[in-house]
PDB file of N, CA and C in Angstrom:
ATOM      1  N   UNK A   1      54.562  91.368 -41.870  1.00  0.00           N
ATOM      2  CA  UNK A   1      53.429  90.546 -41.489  1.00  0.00           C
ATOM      3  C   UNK A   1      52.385  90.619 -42.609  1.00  0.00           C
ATOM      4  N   UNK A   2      51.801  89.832 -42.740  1.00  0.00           N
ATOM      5  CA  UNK A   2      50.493  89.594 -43.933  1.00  0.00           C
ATOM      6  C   UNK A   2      49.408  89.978 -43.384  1.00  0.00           C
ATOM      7  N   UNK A   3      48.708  90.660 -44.359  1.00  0.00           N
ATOM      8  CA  UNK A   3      47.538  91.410 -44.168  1.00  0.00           C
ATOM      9  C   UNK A   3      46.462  90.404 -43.717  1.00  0.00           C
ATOM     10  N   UNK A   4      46.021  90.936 -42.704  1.00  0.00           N
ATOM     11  CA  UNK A   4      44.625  89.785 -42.012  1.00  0.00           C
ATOM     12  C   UNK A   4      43.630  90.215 -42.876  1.00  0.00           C
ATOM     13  N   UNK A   5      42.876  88.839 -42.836  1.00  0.00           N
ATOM     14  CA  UNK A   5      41.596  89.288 -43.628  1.00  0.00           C
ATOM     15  C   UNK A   5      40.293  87.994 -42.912  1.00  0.00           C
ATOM     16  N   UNK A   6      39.349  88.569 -43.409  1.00  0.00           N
ATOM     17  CA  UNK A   6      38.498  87.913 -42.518  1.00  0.00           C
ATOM     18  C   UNK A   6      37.472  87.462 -43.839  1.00  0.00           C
ATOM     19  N   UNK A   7      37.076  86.327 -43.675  1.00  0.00           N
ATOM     20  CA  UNK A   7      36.481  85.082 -45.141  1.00  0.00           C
ATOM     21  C   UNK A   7      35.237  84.638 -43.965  1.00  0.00           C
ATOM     22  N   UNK A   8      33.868  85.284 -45.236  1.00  0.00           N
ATOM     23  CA  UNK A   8      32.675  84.843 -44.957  1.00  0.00           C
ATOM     24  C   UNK A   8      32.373  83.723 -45.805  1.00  0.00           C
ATOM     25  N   UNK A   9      31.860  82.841 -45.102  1.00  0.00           N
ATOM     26  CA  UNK A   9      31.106  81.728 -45.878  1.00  0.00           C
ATOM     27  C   UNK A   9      29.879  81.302 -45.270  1.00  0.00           C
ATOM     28  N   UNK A  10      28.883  80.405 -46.370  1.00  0.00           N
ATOM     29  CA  UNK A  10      27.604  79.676 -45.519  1.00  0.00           C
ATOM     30  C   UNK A  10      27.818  78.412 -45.947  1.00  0.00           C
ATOM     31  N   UNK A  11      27.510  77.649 -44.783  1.00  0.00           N
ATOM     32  CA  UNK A  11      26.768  76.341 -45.456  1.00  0.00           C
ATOM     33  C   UNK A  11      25.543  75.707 -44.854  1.00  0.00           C
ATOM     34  N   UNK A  12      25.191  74.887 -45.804  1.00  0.00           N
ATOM     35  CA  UNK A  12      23.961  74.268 -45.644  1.00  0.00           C
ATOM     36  C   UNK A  12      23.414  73.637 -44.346  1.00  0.00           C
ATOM     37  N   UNK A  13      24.214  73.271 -43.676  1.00  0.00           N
ATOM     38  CA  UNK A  13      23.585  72.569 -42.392  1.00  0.00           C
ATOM     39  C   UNK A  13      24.989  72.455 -41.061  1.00  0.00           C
ATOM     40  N   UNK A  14      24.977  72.099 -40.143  1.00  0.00           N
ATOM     41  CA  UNK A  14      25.565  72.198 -38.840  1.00  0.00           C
ATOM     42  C   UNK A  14      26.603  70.971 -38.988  1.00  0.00           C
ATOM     43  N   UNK A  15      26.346  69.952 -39.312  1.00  0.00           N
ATOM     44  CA  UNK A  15      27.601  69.222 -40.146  1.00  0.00           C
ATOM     45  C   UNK A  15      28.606  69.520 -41.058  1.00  0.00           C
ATOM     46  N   UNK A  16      27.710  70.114 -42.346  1.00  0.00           N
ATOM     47  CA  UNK A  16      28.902  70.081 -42.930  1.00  0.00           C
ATOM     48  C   UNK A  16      30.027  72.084 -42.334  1.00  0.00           C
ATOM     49  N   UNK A  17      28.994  72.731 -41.338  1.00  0.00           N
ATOM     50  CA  UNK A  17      29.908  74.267 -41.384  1.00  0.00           C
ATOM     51  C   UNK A  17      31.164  73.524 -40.507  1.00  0.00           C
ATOM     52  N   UNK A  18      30.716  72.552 -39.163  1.00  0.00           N
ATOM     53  CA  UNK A  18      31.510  72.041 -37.954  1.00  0.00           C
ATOM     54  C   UNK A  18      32.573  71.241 -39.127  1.00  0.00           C
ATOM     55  N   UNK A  19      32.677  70.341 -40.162  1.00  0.00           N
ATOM     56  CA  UNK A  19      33.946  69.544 -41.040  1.00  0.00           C
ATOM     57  C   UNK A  19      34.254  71.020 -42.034  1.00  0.00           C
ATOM     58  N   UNK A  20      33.943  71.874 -42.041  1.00  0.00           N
ATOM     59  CA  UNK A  20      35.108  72.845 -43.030  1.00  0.00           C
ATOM     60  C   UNK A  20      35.712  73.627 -41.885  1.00  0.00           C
ATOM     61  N   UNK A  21      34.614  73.823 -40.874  1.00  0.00           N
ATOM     62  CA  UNK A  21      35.332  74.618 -39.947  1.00  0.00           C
ATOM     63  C   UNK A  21      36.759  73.846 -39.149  1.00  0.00           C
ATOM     64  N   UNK A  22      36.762  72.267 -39.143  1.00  0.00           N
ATOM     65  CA  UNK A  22      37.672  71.483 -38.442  1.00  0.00           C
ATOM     66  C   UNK A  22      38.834  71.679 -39.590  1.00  0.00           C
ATOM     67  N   UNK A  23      38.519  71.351 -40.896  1.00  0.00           N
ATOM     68  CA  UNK A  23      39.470  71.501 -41.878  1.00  0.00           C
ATOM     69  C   UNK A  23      40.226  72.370 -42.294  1.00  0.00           C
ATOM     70  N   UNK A  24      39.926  73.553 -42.481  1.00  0.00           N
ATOM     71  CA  UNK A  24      40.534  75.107 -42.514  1.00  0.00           C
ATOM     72  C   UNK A  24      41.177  75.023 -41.934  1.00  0.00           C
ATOM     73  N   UNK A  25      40.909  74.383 -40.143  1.00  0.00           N
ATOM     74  CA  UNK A  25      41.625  75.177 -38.682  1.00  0.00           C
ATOM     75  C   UNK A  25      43.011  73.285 -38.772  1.00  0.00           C
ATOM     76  N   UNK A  26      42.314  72.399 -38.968  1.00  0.00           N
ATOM     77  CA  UNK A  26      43.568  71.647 -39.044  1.00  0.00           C
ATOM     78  C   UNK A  26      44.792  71.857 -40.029  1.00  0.00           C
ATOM     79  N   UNK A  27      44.242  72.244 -41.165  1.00  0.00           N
ATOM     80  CA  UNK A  27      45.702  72.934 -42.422  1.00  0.00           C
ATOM     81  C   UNK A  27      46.063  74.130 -42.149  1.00  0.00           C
ATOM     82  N   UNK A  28      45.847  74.679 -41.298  1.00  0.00           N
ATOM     83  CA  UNK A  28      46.264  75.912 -40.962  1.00  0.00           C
ATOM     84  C   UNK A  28      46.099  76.792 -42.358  1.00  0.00           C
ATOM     85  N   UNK A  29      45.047  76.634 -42.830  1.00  0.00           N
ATOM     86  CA  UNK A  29      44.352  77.752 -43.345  1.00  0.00           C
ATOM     87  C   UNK A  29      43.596  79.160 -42.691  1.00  0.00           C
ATOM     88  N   UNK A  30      43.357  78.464 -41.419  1.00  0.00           N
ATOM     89  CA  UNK A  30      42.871  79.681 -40.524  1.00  0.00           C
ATOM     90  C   UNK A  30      43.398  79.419 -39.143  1.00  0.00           C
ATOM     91  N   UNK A  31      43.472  81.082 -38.673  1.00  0.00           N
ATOM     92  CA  UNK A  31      43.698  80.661 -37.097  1.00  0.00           C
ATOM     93  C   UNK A  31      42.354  80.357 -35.956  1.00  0.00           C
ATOM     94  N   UNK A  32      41.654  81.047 -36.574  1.00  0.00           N
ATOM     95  CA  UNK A  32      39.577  80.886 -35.886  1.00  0.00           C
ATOM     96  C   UNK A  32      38.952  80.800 -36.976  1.00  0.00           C
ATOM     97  N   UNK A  33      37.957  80.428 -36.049  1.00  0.00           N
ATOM     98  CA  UNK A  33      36.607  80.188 -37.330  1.00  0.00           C
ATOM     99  C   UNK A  33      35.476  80.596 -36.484  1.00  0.00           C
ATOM    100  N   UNK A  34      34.546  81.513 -36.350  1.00  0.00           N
ATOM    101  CA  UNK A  34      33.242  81.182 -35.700  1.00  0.00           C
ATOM    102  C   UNK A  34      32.541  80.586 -36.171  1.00  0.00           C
ATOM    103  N   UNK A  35      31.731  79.822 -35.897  1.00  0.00           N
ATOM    104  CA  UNK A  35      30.834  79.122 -36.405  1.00  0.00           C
ATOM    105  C   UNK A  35      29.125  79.580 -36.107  1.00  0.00           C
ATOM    106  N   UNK A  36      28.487  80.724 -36.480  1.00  0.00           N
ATOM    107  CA  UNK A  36      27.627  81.248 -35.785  1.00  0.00           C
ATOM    108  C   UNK A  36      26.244  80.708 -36.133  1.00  0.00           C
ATOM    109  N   UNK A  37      25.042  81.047 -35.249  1.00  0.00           N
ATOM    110  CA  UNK A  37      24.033  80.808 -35.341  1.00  0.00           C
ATOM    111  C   UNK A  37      23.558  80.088 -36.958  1.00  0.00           C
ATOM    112  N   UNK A  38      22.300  79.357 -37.381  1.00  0.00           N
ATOM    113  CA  UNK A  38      21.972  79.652 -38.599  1.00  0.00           C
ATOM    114  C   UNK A  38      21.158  80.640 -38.472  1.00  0.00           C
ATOM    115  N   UNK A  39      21.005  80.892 -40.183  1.00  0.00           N
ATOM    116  CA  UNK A  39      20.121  82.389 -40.291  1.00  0.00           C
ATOM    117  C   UNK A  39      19.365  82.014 -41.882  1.00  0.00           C
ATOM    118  N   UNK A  40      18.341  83.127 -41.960  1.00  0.00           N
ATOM    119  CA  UNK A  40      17.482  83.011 -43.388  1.00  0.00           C
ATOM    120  C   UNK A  40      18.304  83.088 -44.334  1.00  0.00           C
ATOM    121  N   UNK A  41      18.432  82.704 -45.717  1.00  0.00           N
ATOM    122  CA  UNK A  41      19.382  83.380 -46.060  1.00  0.00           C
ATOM    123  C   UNK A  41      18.502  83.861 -47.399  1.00  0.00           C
ATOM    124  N   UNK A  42      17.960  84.397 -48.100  1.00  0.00           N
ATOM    125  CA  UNK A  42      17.499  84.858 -49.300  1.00  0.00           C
ATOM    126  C   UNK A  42      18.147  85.259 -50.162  1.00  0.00           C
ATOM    127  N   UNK A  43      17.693  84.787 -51.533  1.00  0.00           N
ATOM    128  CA  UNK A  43      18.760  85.197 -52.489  1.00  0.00           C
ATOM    129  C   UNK A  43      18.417  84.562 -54.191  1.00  0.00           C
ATOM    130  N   UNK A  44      18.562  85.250 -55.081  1.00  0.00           N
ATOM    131  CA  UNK A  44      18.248  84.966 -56.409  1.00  0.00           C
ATOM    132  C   UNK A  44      19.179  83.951 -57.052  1.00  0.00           C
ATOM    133  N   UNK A  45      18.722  82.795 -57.593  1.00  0.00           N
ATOM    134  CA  UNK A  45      19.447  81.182 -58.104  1.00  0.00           C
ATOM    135  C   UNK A  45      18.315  81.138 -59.261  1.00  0.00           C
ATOM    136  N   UNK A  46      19.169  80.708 -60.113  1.00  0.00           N
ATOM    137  CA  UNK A  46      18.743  80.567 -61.470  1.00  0.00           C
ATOM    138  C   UNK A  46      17.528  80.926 -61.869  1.00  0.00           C
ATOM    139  N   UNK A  47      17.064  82.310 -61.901  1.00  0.00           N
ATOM    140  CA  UNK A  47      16.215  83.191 -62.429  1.00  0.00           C
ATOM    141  C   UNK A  47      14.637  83.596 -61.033  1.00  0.00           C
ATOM    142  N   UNK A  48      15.089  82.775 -60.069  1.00  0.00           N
ATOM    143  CA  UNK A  48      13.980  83.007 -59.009  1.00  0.00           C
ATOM    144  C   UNK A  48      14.772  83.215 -57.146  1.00  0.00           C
ATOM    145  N   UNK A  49      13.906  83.857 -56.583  1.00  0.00           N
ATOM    146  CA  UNK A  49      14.540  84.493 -55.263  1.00  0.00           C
ATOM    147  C   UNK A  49      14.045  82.452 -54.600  1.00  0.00           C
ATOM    148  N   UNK A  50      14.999  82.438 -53.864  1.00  0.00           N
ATOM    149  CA  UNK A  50      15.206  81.010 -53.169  1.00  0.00           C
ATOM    150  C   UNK A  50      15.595  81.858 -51.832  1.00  0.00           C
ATOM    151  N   UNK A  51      14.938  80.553 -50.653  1.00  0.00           N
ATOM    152  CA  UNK A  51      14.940  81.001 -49.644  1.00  0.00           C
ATOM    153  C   UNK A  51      15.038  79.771 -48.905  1.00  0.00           C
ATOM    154  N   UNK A  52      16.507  79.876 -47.802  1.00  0.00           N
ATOM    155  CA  UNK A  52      16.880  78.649 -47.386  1.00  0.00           C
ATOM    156  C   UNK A  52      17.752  79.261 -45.833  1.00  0.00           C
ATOM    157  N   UNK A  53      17.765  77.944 -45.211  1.00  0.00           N
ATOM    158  CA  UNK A  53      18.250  78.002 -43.594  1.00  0.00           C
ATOM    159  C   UNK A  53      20.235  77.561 -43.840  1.00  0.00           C
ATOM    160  N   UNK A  54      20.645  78.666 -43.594  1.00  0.00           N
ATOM    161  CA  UNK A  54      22.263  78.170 -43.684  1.00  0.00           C
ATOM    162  C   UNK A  54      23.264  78.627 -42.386  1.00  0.00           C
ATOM    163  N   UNK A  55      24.129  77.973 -42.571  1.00  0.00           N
ATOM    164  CA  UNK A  55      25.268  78.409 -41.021  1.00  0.00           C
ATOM    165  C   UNK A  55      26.472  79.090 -41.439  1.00  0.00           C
ATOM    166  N   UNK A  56      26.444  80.496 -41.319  1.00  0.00           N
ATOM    167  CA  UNK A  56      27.318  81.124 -41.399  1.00  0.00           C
ATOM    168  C   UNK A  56      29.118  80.851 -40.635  1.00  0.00           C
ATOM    169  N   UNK A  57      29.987  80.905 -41.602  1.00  0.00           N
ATOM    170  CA  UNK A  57      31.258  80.774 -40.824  1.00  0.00           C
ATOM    171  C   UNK A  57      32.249  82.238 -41.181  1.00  0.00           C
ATOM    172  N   UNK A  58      32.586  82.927 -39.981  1.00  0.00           N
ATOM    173  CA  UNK A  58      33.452  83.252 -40.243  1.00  0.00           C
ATOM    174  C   UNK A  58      34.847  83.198 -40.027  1.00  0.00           C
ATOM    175  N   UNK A  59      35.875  83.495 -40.977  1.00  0.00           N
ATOM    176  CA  UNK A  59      37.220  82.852 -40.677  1.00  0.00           C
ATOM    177  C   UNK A  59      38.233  83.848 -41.012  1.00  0.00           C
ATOM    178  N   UNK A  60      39.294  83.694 -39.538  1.00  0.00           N
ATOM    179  CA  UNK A  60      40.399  84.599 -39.928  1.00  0.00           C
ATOM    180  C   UNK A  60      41.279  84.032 -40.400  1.00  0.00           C
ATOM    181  N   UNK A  61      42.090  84.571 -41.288  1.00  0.00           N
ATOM    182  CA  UNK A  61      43.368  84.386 -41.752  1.00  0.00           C
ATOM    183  C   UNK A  61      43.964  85.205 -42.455  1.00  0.00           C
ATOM    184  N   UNK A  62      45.329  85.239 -43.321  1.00  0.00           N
ATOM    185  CA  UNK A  62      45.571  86.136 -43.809  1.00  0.00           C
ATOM    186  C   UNK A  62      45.556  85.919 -45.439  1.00  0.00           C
ATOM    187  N   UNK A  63      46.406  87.232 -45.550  1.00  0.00           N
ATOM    188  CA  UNK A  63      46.003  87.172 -47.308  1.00  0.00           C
ATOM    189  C   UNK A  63      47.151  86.163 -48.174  1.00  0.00           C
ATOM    190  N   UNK A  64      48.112  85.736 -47.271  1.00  0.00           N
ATOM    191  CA  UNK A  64      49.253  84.787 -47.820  1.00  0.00           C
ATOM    192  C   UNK A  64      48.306  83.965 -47.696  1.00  0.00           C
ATOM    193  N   UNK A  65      47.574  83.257 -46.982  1.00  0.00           N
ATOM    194  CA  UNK A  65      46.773  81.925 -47.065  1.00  0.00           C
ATOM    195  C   UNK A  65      45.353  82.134 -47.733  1.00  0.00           C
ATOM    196  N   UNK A  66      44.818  83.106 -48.209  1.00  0.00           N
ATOM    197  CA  UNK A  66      43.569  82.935 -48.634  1.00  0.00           C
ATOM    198  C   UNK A  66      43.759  82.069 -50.262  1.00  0.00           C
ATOM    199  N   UNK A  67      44.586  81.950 -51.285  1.00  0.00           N
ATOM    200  CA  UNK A  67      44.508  81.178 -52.292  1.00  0.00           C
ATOM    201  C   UNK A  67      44.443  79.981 -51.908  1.00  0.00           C
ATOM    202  N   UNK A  68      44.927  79.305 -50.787  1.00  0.00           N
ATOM    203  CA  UNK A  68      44.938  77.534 -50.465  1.00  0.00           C
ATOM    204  C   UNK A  68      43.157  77.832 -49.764  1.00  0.00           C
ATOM    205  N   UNK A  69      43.399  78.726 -48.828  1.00  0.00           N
ATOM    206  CA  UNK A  69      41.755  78.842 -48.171  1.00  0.00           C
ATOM    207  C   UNK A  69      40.847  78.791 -48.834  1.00  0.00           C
ATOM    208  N   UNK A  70      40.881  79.386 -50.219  1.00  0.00           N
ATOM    209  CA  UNK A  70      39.519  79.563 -50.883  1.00  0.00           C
ATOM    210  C   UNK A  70      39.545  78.185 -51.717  1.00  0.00           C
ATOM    211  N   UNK A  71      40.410  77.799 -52.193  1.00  0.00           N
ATOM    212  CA  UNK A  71      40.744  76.211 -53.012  1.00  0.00           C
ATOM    213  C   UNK A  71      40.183  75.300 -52.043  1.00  0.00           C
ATOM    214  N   UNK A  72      40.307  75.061 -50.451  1.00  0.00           N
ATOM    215  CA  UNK A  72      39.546  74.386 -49.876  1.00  0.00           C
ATOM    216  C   UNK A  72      38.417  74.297 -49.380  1.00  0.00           C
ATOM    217  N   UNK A  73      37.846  75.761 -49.482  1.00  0.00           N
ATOM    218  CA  UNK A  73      36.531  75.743 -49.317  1.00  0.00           C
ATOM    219  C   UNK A  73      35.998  75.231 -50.485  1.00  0.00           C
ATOM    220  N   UNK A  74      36.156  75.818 -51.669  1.00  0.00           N
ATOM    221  CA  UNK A  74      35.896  75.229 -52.752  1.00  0.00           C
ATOM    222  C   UNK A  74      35.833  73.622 -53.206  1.00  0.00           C
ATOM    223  N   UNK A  75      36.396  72.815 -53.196  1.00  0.00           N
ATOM    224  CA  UNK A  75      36.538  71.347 -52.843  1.00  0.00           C
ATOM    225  C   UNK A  75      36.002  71.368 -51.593  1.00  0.00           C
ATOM    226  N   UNK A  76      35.620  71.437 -50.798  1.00  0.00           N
ATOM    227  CA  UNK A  76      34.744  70.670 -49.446  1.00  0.00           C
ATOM    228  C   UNK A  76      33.602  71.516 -49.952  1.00  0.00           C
ATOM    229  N   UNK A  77      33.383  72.312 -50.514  1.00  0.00           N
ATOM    230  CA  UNK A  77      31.516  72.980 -50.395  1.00  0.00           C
ATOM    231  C   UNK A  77      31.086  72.236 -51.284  1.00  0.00           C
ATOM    232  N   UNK A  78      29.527  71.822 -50.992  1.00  0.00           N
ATOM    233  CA  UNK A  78      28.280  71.234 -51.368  1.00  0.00           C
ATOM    234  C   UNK A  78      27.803  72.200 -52.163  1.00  0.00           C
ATOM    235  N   UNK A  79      27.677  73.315 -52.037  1.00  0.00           N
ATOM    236  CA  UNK A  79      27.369  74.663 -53.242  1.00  0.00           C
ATOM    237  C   UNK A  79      27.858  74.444 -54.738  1.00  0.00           C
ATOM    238  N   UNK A  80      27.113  74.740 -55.907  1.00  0.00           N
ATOM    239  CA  UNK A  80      27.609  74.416 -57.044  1.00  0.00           C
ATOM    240  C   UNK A  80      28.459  76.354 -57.223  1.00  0.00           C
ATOM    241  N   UNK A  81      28.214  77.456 -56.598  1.00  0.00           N
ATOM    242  CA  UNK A  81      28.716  78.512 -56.517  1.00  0.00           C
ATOM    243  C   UNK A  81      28.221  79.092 -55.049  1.00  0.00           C
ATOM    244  N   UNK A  82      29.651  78.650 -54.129  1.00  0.00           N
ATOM    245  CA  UNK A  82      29.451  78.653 -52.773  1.00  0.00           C
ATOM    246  C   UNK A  82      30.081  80.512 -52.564  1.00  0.00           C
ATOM    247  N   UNK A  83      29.306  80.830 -51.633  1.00  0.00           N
ATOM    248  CA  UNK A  83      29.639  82.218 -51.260  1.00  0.00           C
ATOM    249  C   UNK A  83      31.087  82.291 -50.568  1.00  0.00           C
ATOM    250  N   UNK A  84      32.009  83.007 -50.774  1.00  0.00           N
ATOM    251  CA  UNK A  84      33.543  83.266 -50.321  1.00  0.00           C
ATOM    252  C   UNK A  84      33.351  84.426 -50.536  1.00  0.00           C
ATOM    253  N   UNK A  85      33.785  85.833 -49.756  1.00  0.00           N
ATOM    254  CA  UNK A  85      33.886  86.620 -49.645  1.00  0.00           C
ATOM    255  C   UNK A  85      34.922  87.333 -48.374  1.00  0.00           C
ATOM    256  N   UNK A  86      35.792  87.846 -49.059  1.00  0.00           N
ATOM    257  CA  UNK A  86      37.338  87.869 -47.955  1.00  0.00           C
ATOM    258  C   UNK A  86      37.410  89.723 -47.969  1.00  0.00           C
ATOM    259  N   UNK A  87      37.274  89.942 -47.020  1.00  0.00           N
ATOM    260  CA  UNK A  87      37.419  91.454 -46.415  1.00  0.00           C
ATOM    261  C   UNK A  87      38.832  91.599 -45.427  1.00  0.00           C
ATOM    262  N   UNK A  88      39.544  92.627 -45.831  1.00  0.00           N
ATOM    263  CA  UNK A  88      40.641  93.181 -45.337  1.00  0.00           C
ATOM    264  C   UNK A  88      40.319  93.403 -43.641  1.00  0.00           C
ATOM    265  N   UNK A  89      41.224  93.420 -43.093  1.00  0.00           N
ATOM    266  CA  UNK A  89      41.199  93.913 -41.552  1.00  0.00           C
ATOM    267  C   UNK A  89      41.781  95.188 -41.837  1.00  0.00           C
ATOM    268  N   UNK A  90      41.551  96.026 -41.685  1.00  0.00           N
ATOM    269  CA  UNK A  90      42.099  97.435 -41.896  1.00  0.00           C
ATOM    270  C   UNK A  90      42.374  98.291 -40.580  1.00  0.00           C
ATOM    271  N   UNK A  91      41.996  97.596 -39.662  1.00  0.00           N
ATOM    272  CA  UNK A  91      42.809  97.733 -38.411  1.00  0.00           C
ATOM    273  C   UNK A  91      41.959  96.550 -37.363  1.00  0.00           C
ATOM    274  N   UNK A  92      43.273  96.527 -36.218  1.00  0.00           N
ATOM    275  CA  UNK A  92      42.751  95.293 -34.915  1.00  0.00           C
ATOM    276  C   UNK A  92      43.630  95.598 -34.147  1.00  0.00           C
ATOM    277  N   UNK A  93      43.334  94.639 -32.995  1.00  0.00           N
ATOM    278  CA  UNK A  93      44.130  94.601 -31.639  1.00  0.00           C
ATOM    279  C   UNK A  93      45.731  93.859 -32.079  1.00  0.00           C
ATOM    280  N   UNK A  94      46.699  94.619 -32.083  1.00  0.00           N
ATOM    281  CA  UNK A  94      47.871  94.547 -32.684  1.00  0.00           C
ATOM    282  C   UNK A  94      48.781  92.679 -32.612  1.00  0.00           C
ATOM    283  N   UNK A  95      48.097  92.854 -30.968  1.00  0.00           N
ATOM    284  CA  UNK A  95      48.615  91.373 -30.629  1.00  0.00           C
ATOM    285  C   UNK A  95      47.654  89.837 -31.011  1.00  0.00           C
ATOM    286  N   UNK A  96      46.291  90.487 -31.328  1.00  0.00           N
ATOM    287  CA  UNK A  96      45.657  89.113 -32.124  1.00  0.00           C
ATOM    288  C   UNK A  96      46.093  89.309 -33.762  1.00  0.00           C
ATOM    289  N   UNK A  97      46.323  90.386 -34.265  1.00  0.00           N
ATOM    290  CA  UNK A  97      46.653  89.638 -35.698  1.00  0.00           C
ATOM    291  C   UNK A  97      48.216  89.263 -35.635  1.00  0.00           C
ATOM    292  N   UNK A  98      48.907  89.996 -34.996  1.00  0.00           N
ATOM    293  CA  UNK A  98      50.121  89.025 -35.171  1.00  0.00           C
ATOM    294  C   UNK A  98      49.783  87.380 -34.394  1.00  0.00           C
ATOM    295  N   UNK A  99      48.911  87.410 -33.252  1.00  0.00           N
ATOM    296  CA  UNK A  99      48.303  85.439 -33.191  1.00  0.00           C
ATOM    297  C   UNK A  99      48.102  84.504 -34.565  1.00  0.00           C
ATOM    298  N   UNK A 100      46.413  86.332 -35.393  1.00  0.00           N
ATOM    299  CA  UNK A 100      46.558  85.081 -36.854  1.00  0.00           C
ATOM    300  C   UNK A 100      47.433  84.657 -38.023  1.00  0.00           C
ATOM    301  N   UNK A 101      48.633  85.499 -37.832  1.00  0.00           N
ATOM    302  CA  UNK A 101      49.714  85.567 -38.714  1.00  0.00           C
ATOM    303  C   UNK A 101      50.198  84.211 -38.338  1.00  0.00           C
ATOM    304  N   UNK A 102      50.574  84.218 -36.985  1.00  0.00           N
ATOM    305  CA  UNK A 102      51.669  82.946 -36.664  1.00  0.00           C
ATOM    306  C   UNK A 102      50.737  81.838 -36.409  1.00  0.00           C
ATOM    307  N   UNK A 103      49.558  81.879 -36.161  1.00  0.00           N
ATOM    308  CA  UNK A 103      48.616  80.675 -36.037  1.00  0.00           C
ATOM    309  C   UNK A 103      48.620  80.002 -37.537  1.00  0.00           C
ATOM    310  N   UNK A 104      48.538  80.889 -38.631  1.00  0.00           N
ATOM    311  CA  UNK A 104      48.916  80.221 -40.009  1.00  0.00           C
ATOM    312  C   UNK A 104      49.550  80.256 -40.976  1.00  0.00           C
ATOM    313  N   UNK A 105      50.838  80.429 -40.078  1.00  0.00           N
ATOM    314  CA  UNK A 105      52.317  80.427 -41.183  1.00  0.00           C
ATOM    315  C   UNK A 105      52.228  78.681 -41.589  1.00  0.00           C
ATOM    316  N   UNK A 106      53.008  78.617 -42.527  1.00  0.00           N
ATOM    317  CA  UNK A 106      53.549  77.194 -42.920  1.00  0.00           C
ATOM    318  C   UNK A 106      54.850  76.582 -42.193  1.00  0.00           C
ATOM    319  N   UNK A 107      54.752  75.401 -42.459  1.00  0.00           N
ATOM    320  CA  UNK A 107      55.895  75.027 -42.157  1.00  0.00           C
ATOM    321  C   UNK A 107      57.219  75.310 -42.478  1.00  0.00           C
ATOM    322  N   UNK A 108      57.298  75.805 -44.277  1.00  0.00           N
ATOM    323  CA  UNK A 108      58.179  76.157 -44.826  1.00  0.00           C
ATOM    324  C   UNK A 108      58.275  77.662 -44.408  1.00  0.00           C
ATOM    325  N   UNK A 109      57.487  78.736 -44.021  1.00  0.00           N
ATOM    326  CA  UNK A 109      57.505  79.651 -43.335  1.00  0.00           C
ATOM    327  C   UNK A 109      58.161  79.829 -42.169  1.00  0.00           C
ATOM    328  N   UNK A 110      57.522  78.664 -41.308  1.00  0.00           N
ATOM    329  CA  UNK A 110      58.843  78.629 -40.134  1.00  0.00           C
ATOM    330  C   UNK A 110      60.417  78.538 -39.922  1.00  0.00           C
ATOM    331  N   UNK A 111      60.455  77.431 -41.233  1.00  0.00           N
ATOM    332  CA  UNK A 111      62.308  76.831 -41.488  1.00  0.00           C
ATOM    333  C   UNK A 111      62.937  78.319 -42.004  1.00  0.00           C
ATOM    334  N   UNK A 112      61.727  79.182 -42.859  1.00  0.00           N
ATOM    335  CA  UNK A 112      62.701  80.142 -43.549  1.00  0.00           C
ATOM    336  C   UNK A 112      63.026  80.905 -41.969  1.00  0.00           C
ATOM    337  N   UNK A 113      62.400  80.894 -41.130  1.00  0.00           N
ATOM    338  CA  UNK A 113      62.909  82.013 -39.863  1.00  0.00           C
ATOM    339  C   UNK A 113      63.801  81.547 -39.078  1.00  0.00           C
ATOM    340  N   UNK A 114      64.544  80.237 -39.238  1.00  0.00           N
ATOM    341  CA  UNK A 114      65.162  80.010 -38.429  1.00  0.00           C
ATOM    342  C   UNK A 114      66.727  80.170 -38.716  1.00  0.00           C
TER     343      UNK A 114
END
């Protein structure tokens, strides 16, 4: 089974987190996504601290899918250097990561099991 990992991202407003969050979860790049509250977000951009309202997403999947995952966040983010940050699951409830395993195998993943 492939190592779960869990991918933080922000974006700018409640539109565009709800179309990456639909997109990820339709290519089966991820098996969930929360889509949580917005929050402050502070932070240093080209030589001064900037301070802006963004919507955090977080997303499970594993580490076989995080190279297509991060390629599509990348192409759908509005960010000229959008935050991606992918943390290991280093342990969970045995029967949800085998969910996010099989929630985002491929197709060609499946044919090989049969």
């Amino acid at each position: 089974m492939s190592e779960t990992l869990l991918v933080m991202t922000v974006l700018p407003d409640a539109e565009s987190a709800a179309r990456m969050t639909r997109a990820v979860l339709e290519s089966r790049l991820a098996a969930c996504v929360n889509r949580l509250a917005p929050c402050e977000s502070e932070y240093w951009w080209r030589g001064g601290i900037e301070t802006t309202r963004e919507w955090p997403l977080l997303i499970k999947t594993t580490q076989d899918r995080y190279t297509a995952l991060e390629a599509a966040i990348r192409l759908a983010h509005p960010y000229e250097v959008p935050e991606i940050v992918a943390l290991p699951v280093v342990a969970g409830f045995a029967p949800y990561l085998a969910w996010v395993a099989q929630e985002t195998r491929t197709p060609d993943a499946d044919d090989d099991s049969a």
